[in-house]
C-alpha atoms as a PDB file:
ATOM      1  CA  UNK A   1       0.000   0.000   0.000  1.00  0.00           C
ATOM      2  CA  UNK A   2       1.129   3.515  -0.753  1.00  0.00           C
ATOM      3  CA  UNK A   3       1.324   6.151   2.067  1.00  0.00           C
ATOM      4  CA  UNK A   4       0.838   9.847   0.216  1.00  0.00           C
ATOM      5  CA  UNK A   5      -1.388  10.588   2.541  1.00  0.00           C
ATOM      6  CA  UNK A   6      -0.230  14.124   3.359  1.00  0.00           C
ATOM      7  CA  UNK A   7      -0.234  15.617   7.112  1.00  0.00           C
ATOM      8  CA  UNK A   8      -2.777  17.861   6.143  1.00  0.00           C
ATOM      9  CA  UNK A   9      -5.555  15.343   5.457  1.00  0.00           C
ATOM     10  CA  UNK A  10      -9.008  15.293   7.207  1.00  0.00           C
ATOM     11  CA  UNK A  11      -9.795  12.307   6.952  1.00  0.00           C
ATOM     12  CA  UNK A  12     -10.596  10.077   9.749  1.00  0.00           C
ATOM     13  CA  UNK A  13      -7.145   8.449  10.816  1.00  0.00           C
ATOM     14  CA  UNK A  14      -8.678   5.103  10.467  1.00  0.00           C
ATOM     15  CA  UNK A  15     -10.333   5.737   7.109  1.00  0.00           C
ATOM     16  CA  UNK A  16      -7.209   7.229   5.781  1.00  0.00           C
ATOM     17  CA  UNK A  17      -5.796   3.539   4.674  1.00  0.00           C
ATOM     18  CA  UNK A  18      -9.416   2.474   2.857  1.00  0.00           C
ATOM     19  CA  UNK A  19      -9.557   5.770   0.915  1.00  0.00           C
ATOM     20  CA  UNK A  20      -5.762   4.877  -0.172  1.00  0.00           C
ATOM     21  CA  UNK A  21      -6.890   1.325  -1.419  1.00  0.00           C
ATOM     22  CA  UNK A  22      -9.867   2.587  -3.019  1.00  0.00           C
ATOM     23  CA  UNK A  23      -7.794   5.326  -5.408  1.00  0.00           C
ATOM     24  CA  UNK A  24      -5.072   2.155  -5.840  1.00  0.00           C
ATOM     25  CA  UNK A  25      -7.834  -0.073  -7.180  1.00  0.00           C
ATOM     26  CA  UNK A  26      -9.196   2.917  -9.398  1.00  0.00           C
ATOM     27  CA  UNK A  27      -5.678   4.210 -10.896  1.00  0.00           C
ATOM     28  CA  UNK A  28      -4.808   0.400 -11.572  1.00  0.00           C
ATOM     29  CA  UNK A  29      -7.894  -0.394 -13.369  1.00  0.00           C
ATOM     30  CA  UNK A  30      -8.843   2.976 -14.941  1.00  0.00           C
ATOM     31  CA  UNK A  31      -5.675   5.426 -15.480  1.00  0.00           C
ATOM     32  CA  UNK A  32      -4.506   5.647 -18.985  1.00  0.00           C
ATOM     33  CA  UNK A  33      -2.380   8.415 -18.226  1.00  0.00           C
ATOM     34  CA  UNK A  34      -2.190  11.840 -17.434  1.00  0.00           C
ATOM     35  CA  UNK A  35      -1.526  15.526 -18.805  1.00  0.00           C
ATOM     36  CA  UNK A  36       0.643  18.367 -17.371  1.00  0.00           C
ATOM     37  CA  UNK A  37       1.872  19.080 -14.002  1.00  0.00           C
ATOM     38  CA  UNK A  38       2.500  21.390 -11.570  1.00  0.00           C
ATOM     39  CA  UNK A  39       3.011  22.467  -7.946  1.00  0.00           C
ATOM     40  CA  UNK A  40      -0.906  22.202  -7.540  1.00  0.00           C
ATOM     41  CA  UNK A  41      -1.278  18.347  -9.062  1.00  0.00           C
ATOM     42  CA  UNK A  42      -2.189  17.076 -12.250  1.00  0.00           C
ATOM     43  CA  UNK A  43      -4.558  15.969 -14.153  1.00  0.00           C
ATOM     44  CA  UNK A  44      -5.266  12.311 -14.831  1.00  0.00           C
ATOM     45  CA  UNK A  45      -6.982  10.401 -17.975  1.00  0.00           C
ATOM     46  CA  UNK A  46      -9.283   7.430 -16.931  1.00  0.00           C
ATOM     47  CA  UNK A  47     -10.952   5.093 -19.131  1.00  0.00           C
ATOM     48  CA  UNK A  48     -14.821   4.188 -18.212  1.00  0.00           C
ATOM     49  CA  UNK A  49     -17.971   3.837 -19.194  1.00  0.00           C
ATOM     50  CA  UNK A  50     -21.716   5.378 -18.301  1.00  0.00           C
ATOM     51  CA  UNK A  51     -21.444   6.099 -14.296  1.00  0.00           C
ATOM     52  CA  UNK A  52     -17.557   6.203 -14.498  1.00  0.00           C
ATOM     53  CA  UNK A  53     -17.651   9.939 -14.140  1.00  0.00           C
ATOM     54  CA  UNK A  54     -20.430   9.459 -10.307  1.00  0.00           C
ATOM     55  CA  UNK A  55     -17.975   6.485  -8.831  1.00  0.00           C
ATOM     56  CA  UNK A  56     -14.947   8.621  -9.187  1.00  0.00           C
ATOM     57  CA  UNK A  57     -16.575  11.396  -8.108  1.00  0.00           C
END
């Protein structure tokens, strides 16, 4: 398991290591790539199909 979590996350402590899984499972299974970067993040290309756009949101 990755740990990016930053020190400013509010995220419940405990729920800090499911959210981690659950963007794992979704960048291994959807992310095609991504385009540009910069000190304020990225953006990411995911593959999908109807309701793709509602689970990742």
């Amino acid at each position: 398991m990755t740990t990016w979590i930053p020190a400013s996350c509010t995220l419940p402590t405990t729920e800090q290591p499911l959210r981690v899984a659950e963007f794992d499972a979704l960048f291994a299974e959807r992310l095609t790539g991504r385009r540009g970067r910069s000190r304020c993040g990225c953006s990411v290309v995911l593959t999908g199909g109807p309701g793709m756009e509602d689970s990742v949101r």
